[in-house]
N, C-alpha and C. Protein backbone atom coordinates (compact mmCIF):
# COMPACT_ATOMS: atom_id res chain seq x y z
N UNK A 1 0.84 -1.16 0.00
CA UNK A 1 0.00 0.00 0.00
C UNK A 1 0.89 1.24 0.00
N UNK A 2 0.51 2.27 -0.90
CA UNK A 2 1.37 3.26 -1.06
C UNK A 2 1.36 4.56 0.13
N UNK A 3 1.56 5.50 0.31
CA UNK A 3 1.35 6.37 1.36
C UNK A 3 -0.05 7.04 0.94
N UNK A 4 0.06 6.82 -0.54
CA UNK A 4 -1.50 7.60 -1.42
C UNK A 4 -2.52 6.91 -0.49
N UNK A 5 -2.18 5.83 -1.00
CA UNK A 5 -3.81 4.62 -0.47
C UNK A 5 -4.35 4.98 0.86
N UNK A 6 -3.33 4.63 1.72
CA UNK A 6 -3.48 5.26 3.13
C UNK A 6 -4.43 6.29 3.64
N UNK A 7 -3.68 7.64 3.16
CA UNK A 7 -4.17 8.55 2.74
C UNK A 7 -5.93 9.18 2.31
N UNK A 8 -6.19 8.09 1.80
CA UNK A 8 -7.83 8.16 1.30
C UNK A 8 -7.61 8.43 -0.11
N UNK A 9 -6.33 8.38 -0.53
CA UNK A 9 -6.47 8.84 -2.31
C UNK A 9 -5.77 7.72 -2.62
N UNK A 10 -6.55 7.23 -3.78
CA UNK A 10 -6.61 6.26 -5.14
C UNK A 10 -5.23 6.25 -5.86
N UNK A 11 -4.20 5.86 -5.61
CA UNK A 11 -3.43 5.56 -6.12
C UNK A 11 -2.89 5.70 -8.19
N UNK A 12 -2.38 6.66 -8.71
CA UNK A 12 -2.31 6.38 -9.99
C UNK A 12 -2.07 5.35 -11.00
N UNK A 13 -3.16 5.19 -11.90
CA UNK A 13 -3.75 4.40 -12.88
C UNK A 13 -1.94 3.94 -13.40
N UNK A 14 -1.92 2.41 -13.44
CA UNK A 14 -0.12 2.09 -14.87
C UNK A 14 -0.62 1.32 -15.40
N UNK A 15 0.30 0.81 -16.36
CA UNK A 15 0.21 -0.08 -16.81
C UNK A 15 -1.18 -0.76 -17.84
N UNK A 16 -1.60 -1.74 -17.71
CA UNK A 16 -2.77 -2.17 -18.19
C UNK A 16 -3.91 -1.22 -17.89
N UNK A 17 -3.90 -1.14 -16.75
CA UNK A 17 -4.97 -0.28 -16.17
C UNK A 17 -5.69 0.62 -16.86
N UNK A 18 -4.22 1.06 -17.11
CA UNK A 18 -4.49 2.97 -17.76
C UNK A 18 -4.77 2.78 -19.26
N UNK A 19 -4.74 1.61 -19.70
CA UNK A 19 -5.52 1.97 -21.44
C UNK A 19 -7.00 1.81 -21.29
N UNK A 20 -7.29 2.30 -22.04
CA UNK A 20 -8.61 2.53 -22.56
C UNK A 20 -9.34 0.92 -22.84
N UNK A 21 -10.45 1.01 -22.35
CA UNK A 21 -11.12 -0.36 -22.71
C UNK A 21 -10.57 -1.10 -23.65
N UNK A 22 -11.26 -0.68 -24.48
CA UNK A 22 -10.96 -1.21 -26.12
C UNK A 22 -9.38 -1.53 -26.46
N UNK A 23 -8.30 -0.85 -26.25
CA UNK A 23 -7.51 -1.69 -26.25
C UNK A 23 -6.93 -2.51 -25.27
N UNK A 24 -7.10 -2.59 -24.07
CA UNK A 24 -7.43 -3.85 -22.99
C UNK A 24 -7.82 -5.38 -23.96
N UNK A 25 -8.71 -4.95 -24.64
CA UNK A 25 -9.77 -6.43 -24.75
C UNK A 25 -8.94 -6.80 -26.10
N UNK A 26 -7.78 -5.64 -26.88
CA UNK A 26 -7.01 -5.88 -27.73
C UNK A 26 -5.81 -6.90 -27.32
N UNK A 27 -5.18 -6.05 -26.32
CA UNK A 27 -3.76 -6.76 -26.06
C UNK A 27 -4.54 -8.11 -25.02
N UNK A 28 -5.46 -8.93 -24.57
CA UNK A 28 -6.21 -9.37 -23.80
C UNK A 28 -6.32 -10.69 -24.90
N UNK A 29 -6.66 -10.72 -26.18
CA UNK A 29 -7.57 -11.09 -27.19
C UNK A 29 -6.19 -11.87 -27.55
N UNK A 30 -4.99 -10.51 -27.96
CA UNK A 30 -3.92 -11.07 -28.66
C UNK A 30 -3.35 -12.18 -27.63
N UNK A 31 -3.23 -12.10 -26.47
CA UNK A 31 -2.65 -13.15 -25.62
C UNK A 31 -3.31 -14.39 -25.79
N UNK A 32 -4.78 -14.71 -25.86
CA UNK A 32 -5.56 -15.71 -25.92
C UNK A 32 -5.47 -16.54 -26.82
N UNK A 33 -5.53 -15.44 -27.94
CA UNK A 33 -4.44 -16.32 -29.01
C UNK A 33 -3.65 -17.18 -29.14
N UNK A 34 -2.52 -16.25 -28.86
CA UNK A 34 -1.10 -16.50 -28.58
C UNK A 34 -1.24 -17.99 -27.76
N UNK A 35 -1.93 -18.01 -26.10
CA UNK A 35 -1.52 -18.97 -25.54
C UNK A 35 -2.22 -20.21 -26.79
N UNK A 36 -3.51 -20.20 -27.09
CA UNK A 36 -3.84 -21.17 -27.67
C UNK A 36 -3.01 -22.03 -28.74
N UNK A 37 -2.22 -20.78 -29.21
CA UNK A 37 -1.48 -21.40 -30.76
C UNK A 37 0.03 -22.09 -30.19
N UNK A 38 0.12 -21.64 -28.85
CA UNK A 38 1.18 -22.62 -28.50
C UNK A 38 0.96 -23.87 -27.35
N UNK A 39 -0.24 -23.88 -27.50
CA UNK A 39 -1.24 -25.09 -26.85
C UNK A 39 -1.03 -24.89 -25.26
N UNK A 40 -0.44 -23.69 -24.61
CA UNK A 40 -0.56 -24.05 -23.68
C UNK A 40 -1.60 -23.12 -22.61
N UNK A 41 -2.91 -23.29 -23.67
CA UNK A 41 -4.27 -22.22 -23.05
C UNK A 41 -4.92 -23.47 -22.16
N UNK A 42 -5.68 -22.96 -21.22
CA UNK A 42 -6.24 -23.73 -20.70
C UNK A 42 -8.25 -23.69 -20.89
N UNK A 43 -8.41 -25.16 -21.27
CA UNK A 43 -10.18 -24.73 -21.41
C UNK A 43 -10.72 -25.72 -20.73
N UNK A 44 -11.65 -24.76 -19.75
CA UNK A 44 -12.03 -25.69 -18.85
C UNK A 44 -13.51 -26.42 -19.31
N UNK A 45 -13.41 -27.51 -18.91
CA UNK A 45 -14.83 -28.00 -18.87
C UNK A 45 -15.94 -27.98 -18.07
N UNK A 46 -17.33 -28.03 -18.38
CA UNK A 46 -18.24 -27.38 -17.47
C UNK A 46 -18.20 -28.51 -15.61
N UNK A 47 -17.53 -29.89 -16.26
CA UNK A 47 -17.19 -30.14 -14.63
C UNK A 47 -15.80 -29.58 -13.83
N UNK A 48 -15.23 -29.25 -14.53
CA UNK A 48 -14.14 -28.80 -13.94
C UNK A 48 -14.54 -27.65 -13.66
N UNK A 49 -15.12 -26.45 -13.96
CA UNK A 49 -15.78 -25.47 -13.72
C UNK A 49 -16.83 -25.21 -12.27
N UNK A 50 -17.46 -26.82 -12.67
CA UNK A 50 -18.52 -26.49 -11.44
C UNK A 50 -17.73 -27.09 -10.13
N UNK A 51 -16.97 -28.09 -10.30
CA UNK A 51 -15.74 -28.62 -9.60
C UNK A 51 -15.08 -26.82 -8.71
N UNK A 52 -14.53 -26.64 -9.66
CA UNK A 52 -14.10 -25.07 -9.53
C UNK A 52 -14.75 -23.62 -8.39
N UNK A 53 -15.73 -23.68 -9.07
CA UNK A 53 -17.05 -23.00 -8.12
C UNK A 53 -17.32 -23.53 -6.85
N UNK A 54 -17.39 -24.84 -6.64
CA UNK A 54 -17.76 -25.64 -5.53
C UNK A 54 -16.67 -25.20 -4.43
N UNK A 55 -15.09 -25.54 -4.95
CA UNK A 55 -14.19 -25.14 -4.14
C UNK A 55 -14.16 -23.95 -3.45
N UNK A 56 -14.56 -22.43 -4.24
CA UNK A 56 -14.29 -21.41 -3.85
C UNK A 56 -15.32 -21.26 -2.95
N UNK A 57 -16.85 -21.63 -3.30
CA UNK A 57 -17.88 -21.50 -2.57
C UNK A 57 -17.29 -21.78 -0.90
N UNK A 58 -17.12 -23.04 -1.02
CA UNK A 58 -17.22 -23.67 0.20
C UNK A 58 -15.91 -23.00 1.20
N UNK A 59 -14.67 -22.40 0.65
CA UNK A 59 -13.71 -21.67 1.08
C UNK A 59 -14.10 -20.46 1.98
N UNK A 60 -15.30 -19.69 0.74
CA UNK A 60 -15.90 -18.48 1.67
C UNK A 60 -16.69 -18.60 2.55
N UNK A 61 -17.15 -19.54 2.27
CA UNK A 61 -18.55 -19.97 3.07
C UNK A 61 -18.03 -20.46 4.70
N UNK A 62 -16.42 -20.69 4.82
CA UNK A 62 -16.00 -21.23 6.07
C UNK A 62 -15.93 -20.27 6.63
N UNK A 63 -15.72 -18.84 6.45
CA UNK A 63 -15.30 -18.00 7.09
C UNK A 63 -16.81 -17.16 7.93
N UNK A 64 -16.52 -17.33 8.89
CA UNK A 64 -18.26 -17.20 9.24
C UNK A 64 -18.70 -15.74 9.64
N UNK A 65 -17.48 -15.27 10.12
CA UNK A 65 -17.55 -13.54 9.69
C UNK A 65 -17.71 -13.15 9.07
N UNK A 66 -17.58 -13.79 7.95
CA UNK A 66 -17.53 -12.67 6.43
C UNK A 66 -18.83 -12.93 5.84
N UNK A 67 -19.16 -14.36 6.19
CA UNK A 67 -20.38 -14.63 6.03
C UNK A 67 -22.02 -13.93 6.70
N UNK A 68 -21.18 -13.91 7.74
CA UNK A 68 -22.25 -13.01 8.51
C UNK A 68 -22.42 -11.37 8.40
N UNK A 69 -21.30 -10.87 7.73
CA UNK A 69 -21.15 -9.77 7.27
C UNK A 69 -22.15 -9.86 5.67
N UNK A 70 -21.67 -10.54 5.02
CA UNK A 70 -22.81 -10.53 3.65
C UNK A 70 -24.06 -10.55 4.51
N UNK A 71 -24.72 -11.57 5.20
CA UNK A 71 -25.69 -11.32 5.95
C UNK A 71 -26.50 -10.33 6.12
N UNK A 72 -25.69 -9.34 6.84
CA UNK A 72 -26.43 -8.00 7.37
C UNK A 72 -26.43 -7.15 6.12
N UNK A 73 -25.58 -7.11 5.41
CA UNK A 73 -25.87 -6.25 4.05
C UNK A 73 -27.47 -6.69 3.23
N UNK A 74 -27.12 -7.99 3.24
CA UNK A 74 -28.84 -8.23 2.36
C UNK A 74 -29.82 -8.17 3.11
N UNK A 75 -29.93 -7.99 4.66
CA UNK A 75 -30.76 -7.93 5.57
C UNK A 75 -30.96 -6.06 5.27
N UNK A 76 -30.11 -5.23 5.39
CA UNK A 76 -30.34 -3.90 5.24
C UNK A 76 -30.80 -3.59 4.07
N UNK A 77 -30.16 -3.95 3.10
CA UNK A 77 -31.03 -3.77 1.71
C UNK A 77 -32.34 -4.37 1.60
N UNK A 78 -32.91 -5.44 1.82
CA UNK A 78 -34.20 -6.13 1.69
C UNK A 78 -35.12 -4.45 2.61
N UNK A 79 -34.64 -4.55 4.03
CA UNK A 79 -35.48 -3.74 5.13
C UNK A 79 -35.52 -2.11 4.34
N UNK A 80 -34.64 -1.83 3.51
CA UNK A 80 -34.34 -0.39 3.03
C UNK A 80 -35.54 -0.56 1.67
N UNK A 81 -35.58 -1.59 0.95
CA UNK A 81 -36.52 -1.87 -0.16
C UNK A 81 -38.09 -2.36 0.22
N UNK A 82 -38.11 -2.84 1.10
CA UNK A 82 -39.42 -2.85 1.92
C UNK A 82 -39.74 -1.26 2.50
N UNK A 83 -39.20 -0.50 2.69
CA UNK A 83 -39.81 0.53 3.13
C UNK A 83 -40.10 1.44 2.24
N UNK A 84 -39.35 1.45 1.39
CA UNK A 84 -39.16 2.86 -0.35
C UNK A 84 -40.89 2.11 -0.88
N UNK A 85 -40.99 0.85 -0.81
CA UNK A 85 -42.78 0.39 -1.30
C UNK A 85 -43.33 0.77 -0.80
N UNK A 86 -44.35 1.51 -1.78
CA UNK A 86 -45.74 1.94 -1.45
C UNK A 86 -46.38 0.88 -1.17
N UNK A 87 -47.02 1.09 0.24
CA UNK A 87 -48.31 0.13 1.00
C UNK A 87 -49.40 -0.07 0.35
């Protein structure tokens, strides 16, 4: 963390960051390529995927603070959207 971050200010944009969308999804596109044509891209399959998901799920899901923290957020939003309705 820089002294910026600290600070309350956002740190300056490098690197990848700082281009513009569109060429992001350029130099992004050209790599995908690239790895494919030298076979060493990786494509996952939809079990390895859900395999995948399962892992991370169950990772966050141990942490019971954080869990209980998502918690109260959808508990405040639901109670904040129940009240903005007209009766």
């Amino acid at each position: 963390m820089t002294s910026k971050e600290t600070a309350g200010q956002a740190a300056p944009l490098r690197g990848f960051a700082r281009m513009d969308p569109q060429r992001q999804r350029q130099v992004s596109s050209l790599g995908g390529r690239t790895a494919h044509a030298r076979g060493s891209a990786h494509e996952f399959t939809s079990e390895e995927a859900r395999l995948a998901g399962h892992k991370g799920g169950k990772a966050v899901s141990e942490n019971r603070e954080h869990m209980a923290a998502i918690g109260r957020i959808g508990g405040r939003r639901l109670r904040t959207q129940r009240q903005s309705q007209p009766s």
